[in-house]
C-alpha atoms as a PDB file:
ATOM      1  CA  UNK A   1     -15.891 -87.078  74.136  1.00  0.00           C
ATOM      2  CA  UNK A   2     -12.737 -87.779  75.801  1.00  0.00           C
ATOM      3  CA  UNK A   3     -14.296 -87.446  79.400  1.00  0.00           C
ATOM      4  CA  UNK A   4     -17.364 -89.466  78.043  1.00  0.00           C
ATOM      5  CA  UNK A   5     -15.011 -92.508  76.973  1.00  0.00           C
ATOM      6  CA  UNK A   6     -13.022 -92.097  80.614  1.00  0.00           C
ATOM      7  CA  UNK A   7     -15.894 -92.164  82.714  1.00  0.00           C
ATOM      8  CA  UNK A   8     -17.972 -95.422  81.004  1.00  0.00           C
ATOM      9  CA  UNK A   9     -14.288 -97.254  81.013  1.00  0.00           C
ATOM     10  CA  UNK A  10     -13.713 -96.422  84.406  1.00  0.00           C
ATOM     11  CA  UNK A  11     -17.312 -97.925  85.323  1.00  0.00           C
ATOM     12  CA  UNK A  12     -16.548-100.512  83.246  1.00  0.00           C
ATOM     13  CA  UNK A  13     -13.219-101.514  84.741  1.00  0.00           C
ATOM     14  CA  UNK A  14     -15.123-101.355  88.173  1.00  0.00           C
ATOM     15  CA  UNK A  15     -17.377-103.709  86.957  1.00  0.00           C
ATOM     16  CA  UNK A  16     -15.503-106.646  85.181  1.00  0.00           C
ATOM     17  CA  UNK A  17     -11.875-107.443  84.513  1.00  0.00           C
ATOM     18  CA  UNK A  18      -9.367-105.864  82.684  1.00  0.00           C
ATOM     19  CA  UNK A  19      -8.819-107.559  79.101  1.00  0.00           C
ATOM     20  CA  UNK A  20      -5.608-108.630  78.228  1.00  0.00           C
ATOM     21  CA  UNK A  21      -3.431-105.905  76.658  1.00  0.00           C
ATOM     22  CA  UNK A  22      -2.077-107.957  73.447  1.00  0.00           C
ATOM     23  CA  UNK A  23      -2.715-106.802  70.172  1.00  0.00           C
ATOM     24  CA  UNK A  24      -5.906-108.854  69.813  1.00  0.00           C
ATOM     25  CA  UNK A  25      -9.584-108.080  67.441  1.00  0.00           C
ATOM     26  CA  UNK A  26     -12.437-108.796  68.741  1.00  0.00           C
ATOM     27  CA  UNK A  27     -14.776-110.787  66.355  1.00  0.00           C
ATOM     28  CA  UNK A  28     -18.333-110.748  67.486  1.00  0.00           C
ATOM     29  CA  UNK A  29     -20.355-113.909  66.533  1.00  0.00           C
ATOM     30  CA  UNK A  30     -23.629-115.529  66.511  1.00  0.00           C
ATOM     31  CA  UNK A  31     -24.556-119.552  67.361  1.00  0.00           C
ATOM     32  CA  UNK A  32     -27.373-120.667  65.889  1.00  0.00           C
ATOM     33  CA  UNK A  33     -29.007-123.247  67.804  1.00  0.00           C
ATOM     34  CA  UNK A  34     -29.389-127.025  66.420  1.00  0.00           C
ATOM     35  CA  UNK A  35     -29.242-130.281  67.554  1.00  0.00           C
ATOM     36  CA  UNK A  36     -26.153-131.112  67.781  1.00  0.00           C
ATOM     37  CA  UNK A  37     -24.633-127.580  70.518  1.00  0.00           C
ATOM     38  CA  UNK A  38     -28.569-126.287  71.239  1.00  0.00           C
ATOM     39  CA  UNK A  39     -26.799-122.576  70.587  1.00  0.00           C
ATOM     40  CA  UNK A  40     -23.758-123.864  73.276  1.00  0.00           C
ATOM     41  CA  UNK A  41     -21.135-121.429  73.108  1.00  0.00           C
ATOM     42  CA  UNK A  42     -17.532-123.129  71.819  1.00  0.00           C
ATOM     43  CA  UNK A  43     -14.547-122.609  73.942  1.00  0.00           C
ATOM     44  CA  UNK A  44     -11.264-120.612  72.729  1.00  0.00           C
ATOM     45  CA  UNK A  45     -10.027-124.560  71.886  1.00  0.00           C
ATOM     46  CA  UNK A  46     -13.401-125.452  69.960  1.00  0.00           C
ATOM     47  CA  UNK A  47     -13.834-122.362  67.926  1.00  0.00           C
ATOM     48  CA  UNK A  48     -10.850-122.180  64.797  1.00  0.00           C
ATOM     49  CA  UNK A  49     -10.296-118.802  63.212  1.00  0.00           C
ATOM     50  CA  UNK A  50      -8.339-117.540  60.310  1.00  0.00           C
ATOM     51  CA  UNK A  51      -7.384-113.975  59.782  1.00  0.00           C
ATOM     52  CA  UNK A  52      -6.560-113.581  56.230  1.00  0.00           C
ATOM     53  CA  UNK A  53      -4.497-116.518  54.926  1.00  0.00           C
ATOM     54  CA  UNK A  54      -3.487-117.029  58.623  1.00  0.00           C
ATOM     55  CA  UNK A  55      -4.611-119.111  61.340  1.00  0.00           C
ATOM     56  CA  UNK A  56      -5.295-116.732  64.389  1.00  0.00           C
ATOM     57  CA  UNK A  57      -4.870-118.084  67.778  1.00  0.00           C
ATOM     58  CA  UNK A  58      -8.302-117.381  69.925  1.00  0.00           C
ATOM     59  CA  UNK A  59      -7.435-116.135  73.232  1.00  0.00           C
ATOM     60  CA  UNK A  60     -10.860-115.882  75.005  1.00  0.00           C
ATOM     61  CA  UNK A  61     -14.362-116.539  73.865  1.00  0.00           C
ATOM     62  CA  UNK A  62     -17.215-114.506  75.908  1.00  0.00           C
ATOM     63  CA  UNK A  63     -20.708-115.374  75.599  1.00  0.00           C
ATOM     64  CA  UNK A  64     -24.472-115.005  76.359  1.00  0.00           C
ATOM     65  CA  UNK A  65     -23.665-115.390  80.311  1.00  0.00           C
ATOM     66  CA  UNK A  66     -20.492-113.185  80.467  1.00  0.00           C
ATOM     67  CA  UNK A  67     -20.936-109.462  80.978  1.00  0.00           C
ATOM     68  CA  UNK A  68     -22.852-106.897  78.227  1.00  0.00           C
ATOM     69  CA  UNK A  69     -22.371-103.162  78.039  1.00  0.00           C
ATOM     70  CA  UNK A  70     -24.930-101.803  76.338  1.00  0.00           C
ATOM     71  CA  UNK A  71     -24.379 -98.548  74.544  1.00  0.00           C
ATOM     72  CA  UNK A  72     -28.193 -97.585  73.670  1.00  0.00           C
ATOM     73  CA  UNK A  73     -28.550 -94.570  71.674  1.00  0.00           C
ATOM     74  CA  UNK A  74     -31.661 -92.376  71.211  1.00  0.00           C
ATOM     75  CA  UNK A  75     -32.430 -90.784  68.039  1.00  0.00           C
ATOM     76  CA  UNK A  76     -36.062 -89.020  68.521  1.00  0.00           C
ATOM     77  CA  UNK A  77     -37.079 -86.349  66.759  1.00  0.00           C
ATOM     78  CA  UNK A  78     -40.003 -86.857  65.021  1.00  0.00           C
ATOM     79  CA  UNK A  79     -43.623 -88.806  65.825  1.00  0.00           C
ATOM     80  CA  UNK A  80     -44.076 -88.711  69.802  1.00  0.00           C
ATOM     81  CA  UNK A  81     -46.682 -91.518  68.722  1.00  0.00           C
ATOM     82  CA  UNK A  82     -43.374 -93.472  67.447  1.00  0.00           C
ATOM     83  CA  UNK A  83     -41.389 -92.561  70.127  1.00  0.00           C
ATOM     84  CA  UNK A  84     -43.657 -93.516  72.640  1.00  0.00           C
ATOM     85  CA  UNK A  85     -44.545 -96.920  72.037  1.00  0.00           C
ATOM     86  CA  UNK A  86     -40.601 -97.336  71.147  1.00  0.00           C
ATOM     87  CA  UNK A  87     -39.888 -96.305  74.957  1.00  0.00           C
ATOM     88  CA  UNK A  88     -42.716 -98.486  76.098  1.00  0.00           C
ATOM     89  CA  UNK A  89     -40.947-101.347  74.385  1.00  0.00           C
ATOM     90  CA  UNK A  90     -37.331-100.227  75.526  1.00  0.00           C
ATOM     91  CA  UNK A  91     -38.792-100.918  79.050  1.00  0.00           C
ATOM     92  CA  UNK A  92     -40.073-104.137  78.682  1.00  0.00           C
ATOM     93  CA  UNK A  93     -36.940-105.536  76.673  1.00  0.00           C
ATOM     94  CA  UNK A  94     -34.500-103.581  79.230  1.00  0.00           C
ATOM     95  CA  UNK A  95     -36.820-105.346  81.784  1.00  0.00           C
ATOM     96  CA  UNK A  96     -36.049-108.800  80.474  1.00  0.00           C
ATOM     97  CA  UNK A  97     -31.826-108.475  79.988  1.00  0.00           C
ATOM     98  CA  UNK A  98     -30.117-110.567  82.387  1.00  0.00           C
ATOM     99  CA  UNK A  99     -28.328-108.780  85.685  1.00  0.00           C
ATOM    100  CA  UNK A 100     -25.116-109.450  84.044  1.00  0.00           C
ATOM    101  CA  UNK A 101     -26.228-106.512  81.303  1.00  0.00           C
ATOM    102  CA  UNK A 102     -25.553-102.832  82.003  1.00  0.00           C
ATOM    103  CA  UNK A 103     -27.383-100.454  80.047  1.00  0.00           C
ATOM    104  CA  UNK A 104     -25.709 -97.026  79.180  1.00  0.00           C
ATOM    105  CA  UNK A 105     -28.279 -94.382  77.800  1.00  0.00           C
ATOM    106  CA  UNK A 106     -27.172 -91.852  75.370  1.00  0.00           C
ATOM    107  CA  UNK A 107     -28.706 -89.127  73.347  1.00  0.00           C
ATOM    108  CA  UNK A 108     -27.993 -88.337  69.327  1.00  0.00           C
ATOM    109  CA  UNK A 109     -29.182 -84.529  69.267  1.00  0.00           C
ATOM    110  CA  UNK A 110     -26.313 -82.206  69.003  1.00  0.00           C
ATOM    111  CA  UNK A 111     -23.739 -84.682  69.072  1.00  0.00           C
ATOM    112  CA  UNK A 112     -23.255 -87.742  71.943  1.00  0.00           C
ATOM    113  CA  UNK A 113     -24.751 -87.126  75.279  1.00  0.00           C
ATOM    114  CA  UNK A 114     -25.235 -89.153  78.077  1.00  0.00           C
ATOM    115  CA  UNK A 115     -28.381 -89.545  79.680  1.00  0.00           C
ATOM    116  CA  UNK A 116     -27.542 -92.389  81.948  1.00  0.00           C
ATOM    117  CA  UNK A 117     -24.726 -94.147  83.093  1.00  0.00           C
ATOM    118  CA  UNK A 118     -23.923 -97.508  82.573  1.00  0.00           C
ATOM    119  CA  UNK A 119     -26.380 -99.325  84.981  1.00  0.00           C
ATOM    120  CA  UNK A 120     -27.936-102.645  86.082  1.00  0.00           C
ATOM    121  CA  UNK A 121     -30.734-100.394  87.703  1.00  0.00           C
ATOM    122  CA  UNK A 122     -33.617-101.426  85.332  1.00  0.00           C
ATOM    123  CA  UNK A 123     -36.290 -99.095  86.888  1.00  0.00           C
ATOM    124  CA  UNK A 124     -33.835 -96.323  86.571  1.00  0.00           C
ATOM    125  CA  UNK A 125     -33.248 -97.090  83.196  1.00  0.00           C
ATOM    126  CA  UNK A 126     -36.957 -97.272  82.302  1.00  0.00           C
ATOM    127  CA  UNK A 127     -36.941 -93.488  83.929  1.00  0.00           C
ATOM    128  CA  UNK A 128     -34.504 -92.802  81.806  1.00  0.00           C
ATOM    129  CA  UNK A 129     -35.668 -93.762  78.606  1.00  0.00           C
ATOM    130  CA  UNK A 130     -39.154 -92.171  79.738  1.00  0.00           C
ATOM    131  CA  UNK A 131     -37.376 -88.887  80.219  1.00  0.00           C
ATOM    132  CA  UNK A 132     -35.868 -88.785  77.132  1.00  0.00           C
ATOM    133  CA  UNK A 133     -37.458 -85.440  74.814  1.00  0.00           C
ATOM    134  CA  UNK A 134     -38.511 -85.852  71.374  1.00  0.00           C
ATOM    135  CA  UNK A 135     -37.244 -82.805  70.170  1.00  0.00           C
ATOM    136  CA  UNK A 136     -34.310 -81.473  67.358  1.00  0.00           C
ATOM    137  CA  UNK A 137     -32.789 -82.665  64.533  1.00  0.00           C
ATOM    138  CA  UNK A 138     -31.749 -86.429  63.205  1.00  0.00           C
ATOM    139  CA  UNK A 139     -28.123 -87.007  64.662  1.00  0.00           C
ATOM    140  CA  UNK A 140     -27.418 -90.897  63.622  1.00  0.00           C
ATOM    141  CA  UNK A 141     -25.012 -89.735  60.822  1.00  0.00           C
ATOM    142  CA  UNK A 142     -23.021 -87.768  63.270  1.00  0.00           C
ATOM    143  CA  UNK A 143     -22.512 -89.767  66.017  1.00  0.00           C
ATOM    144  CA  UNK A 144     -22.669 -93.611  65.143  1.00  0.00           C
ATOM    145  CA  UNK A 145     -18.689 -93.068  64.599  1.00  0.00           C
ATOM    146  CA  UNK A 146     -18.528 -91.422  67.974  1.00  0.00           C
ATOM    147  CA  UNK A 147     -20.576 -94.669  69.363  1.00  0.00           C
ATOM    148  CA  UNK A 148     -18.430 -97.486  67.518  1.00  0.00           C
ATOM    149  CA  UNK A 149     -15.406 -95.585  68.997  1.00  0.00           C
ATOM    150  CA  UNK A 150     -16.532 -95.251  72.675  1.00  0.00           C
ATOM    151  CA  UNK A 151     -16.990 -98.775  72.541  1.00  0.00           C
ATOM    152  CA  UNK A 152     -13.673 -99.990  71.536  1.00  0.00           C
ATOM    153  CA  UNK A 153     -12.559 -97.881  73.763  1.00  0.00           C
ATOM    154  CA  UNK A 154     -14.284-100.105  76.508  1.00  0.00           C
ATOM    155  CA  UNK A 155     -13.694-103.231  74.601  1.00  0.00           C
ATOM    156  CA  UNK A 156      -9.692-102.393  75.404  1.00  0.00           C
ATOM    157  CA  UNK A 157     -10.224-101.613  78.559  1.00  0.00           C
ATOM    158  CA  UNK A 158     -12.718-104.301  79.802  1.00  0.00           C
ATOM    159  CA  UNK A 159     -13.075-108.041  79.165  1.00  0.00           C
ATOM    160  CA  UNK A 160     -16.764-107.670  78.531  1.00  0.00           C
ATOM    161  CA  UNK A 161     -19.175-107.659  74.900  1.00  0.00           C
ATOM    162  CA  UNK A 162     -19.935-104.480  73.827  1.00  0.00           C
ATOM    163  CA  UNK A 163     -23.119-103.623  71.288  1.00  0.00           C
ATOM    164  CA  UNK A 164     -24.395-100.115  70.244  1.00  0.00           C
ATOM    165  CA  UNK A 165     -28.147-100.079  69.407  1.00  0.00           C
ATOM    166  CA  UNK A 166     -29.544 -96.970  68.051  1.00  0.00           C
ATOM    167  CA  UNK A 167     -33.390 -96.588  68.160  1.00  0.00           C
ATOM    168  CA  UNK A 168     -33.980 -94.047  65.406  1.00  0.00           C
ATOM    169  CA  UNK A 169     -36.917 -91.983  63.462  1.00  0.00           C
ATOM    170  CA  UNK A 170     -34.735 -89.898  61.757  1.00  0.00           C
ATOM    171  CA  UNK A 171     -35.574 -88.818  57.859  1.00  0.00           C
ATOM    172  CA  UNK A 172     -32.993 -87.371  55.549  1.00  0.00           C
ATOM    173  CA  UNK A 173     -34.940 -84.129  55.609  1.00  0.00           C
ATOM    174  CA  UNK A 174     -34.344 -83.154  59.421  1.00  0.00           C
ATOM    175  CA  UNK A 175     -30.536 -83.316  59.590  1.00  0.00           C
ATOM    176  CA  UNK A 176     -28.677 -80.022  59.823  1.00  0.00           C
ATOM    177  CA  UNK A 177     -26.745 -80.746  56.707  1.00  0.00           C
ATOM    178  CA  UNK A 178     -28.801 -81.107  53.744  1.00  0.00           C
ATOM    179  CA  UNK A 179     -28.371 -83.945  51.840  1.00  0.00           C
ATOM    180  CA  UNK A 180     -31.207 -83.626  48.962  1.00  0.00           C
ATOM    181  CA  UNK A 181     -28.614 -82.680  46.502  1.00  0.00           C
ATOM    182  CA  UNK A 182     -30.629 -79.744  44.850  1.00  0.00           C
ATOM    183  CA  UNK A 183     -30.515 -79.436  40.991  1.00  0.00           C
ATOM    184  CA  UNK A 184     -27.754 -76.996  40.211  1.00  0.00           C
ATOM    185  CA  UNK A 185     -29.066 -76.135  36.427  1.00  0.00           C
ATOM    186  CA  UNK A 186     -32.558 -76.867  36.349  1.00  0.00           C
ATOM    187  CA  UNK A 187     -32.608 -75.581  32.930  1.00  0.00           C
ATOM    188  CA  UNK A 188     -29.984 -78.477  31.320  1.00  0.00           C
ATOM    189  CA  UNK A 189     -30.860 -81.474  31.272  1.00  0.00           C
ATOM    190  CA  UNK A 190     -27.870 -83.023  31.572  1.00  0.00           C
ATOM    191  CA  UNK A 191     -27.207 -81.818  34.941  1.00  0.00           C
ATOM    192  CA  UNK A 192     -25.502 -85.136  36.833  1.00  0.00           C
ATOM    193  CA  UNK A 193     -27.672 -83.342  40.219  1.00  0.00           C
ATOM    194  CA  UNK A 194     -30.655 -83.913  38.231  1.00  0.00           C
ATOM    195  CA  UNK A 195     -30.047 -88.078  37.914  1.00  0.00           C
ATOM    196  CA  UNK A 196     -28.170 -88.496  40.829  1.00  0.00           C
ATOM    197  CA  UNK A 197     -30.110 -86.947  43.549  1.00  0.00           C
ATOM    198  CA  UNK A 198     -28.895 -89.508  46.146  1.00  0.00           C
ATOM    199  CA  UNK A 199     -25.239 -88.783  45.469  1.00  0.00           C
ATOM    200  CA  UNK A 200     -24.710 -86.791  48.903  1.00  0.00           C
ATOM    201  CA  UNK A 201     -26.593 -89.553  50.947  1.00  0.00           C
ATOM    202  CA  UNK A 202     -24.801 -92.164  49.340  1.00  0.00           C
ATOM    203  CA  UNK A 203     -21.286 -90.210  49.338  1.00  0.00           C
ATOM    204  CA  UNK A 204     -21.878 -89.431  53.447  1.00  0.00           C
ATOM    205  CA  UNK A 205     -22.508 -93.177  54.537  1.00  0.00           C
ATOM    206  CA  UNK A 206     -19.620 -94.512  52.269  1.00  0.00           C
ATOM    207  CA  UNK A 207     -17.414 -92.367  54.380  1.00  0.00           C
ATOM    208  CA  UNK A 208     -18.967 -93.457  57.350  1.00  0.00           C
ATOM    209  CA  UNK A 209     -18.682 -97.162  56.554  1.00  0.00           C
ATOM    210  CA  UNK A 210     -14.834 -96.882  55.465  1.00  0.00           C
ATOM    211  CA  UNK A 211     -14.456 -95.717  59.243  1.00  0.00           C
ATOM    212  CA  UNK A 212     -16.500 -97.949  60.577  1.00  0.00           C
ATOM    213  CA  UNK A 213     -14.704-100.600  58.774  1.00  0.00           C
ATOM    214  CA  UNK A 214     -12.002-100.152  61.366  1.00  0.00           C
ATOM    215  CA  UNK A 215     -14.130 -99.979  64.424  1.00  0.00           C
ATOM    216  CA  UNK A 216     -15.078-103.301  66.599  1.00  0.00           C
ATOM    217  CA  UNK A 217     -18.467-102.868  68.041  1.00  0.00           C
ATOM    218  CA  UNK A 218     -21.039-103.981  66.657  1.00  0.00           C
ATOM    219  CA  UNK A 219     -24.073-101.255  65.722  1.00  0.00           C
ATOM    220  CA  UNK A 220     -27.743-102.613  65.717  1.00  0.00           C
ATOM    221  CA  UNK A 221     -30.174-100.277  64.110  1.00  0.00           C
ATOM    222  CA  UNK A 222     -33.999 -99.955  64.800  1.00  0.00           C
ATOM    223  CA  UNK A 223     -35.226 -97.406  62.875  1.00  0.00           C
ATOM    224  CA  UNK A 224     -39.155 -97.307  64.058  1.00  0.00           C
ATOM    225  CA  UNK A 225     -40.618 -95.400  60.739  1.00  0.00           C
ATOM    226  CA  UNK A 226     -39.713 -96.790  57.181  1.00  0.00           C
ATOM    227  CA  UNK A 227     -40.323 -94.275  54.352  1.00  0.00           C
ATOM    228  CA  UNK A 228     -41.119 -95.110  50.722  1.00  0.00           C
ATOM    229  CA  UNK A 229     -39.883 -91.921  49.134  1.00  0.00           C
ATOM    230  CA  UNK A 230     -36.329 -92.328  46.855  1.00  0.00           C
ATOM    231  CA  UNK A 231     -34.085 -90.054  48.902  1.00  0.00           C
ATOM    232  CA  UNK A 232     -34.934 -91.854  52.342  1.00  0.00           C
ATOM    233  CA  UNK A 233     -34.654 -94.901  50.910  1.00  0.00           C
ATOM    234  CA  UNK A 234     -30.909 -94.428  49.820  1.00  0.00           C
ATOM    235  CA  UNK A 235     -30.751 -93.298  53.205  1.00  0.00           C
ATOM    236  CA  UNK A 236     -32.361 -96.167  55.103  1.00  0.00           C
ATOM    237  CA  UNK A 237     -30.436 -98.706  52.725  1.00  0.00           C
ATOM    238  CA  UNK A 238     -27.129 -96.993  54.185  1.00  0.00           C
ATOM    239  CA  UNK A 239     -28.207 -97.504  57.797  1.00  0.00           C
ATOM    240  CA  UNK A 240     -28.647-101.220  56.335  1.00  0.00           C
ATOM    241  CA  UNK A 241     -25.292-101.483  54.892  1.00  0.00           C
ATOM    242  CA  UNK A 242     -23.299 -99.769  58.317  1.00  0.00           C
ATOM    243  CA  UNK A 243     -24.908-101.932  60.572  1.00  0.00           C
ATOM    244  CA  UNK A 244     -23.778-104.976  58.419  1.00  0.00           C
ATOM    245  CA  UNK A 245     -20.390-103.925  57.964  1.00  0.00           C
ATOM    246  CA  UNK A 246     -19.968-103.758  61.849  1.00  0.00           C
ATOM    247  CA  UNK A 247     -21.443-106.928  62.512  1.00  0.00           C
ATOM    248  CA  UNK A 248     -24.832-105.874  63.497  1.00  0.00           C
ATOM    249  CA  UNK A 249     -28.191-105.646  62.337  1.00  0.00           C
ATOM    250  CA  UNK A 250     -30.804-103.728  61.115  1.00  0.00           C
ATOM    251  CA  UNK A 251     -34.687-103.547  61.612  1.00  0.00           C
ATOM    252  CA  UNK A 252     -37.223-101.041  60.054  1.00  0.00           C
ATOM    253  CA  UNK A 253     -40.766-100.657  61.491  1.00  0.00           C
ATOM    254  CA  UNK A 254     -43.209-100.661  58.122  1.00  0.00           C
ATOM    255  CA  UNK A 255     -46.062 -99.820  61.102  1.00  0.00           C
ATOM    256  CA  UNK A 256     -46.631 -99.315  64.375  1.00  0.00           C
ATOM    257  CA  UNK A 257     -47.375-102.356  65.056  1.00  0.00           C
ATOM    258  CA  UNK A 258     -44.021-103.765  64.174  1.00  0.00           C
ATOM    259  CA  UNK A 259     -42.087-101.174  66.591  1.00  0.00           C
ATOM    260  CA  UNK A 260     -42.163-103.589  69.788  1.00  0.00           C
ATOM    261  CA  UNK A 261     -41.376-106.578  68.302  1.00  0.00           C
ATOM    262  CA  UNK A 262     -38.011-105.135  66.194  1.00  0.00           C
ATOM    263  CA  UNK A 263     -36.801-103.974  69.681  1.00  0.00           C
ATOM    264  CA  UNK A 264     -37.212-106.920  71.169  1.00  0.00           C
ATOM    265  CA  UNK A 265     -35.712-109.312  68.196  1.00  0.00           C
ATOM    266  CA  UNK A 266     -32.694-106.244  68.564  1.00  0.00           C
ATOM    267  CA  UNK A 267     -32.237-106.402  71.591  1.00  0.00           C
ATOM    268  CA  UNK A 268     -32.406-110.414  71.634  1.00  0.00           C
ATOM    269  CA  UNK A 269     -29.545-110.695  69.203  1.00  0.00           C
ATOM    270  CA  UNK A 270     -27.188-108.340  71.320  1.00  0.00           C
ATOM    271  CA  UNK A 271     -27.772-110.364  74.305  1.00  0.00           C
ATOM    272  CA  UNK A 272     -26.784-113.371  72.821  1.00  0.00           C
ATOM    273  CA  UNK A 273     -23.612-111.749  70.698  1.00  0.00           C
ATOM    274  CA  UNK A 274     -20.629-113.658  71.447  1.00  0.00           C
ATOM    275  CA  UNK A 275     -17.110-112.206  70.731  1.00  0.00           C
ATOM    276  CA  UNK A 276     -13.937-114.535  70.337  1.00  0.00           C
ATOM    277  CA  UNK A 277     -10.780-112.298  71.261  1.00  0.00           C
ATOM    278  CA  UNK A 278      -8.540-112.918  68.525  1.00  0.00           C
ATOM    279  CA  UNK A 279      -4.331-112.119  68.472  1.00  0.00           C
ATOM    280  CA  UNK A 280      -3.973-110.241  65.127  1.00  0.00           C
ATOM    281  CA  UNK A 281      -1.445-112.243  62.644  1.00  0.00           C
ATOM    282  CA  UNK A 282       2.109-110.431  62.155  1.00  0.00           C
ATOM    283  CA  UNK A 283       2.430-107.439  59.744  1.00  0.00           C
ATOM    284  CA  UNK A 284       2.503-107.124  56.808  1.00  0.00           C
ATOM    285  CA  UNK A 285      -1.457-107.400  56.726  1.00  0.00           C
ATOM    286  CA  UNK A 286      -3.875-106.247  53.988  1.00  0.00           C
ATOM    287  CA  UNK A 287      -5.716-103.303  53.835  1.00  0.00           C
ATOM    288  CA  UNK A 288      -8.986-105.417  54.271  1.00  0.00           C
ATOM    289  CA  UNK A 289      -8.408-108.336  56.639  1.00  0.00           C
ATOM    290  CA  UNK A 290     -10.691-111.351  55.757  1.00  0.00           C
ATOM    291  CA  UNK A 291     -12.363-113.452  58.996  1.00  0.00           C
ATOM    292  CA  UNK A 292     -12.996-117.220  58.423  1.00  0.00           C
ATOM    293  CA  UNK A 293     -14.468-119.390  61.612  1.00  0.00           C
ATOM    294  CA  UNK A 294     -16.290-122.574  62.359  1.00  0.00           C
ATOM    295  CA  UNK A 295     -16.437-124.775  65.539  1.00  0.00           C
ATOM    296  CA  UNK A 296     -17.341-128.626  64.745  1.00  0.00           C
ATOM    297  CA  UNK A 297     -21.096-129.160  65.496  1.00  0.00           C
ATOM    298  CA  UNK A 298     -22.291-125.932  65.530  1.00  0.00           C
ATOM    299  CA  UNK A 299     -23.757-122.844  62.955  1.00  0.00           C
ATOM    300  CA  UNK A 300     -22.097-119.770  63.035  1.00  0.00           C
ATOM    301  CA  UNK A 301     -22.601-115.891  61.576  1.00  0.00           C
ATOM    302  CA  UNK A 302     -19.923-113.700  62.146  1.00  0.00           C
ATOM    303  CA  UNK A 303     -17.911-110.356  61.365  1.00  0.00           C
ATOM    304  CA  UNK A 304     -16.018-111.491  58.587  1.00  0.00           C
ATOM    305  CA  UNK A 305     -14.352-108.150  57.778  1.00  0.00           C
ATOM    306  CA  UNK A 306     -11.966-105.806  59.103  1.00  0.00           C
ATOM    307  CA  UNK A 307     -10.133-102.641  57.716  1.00  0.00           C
ATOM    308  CA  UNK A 308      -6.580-102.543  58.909  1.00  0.00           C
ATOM    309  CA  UNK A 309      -4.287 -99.776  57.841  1.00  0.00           C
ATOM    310  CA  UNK A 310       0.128 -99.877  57.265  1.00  0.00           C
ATOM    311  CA  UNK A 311       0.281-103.696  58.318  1.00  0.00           C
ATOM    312  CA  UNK A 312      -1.520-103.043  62.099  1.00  0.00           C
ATOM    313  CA  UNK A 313      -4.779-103.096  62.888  1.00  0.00           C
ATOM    314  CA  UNK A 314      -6.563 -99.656  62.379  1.00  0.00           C
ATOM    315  CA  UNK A 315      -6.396 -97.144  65.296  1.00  0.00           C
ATOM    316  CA  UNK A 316      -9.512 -97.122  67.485  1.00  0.00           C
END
């Protein structure tokens, strides 16, 4: 991982700028066009934050036309019908991004790999995403930490947005740790297993989310095969509820037919993510630091939530 995170930053730092090295968060936020901006992105002296009971001082604003790094993650290991129309669409949204946006491809099966580096290239990326095998076990539990974190690693090292977007099929069933919390004592029926057969799910992603709490970049979810059954859904309302915490969004595929347009609506909001570089108020903080903003003339959605641990903001 550590040789992962060097080599994208060092691309990165090729690439754009280096970011200022204050103690600053980086807020990602969304403007919602109207009359009065038509989706105009404020300046660092039209945009007012407030970190907690605080105001925060706004350093920098990037938006739609500054650059994008792209951290898209794979996770393919079930329908190759699924999978291929999802790479199909992955080609014609990668084909539309601006030449401002590089694309890094990764891979979720046995942990993070890349498959391509960060890239403007589009008909390399397209290659890349065709190459991609369908093949092994889920792996969006056990890397979307190891995502969040590679990009705040390039979010400190790089004055550019940074957005993970996972496109996933996985099912609870096919990870390597089984979360279907058997029934211990099928023969007493007050077993807590028997009632609370989600409890594993549910205990893995509110882990996840604590961590994630403290990460920066925010994770967009596609997940390209919804599934009706109790367990998955636990499961697929957790991918919901990480993607929210870090800012990002989620979109499940109730058909086929739905695959190409959710990557394209994903991919649409990371393009136009905007992220307001923020200096961090003086210690002592809260454990949870609360994010107000608004900018006159304009709708805004935003990150509103951060964990921060002993007064500083929470190690990347």
């Amino acid at each position: 991982m550590r040789k992962l995170v060097a080599s994208l930053a060092a691309l990165c730092a090729l690439a754009w700028p280096a970011a200022a090295q204050k103690e600053t968060l980086r807020v990602p936020f969304w403007v919602h066009a109207d009359v009065a901006s038509a989706g105009r992105a404020p300046s660092a002296e039209e945009l007012r934050v407030q970190a907690g009971s605080e105001p925060a001082a706004v350093l920098r604003v990037l938006g739609p036309e500054d650059g994008l790094l792209l951290l898209l993650v794979t996770d393919l290991a079930g329908s190759l019908t699924h999978a291929q129309l999802a790479k199909r669409a992955l080609g014609d949204s990668i084909g539309r991004l601006p030449d401002h946006v590089r694309v890094a491809l990764l891979r979720s099966q046995d942990g993070l790999k890349v498959v391509s580096d960060p890239t403007a290239e589009r008909e390399q990326l397209r290659a890349a995403v065709e190459s991609v095998p369908v093949s092994g076990r889920a792996g969006l539990l056990e890397t979307v930490q190891a995502a969040a974190n590679l990009g705040d690693a390039i979010l400190a090292k790089a004055a550019v947005r940074v957005a993970v977007l996972y496109i996933t099929d996985s099912e609870i069933g096919n990870y390597r740790e089984d979360f279907t919390n058997p029934t211990i004592n099928s023969s007493d029926s007050g077993d807590v297993s028997r009632r609370f057969r989600d409890g594993l799910i549910r205990d893995r992603i509110a882990r996840l989310d604590a961590a994630l709490s403290a990460t920066e970049t925010p994770v967009f979810i596609v997940h390209l095969n919804y599934r009706t059954d109790s367990l998955n859904q636990a499961y697929q309302t957790g991918l919901m509820t990480l993607a929210a915490t870090t800012g990002g969004e989620s979109y499940f595929c109730r058909s086929q037919a739905e695959i190409a347009e959710s990557i394209a609506r994903a991919f649409e909001a990371v393009a136009s993510q905007h992220s307001a570089v923020v200096e961090m108020p003086p210690p002592p903080l809260p454990r949870f630091l609360e994010i107000t903003m608004e900018s006159p003339g304009r709708t805004l959605s935003w990150r509103n939530r951060f964990s921060v641990e002993n007064g500083t903001k929470a190690a990347r």
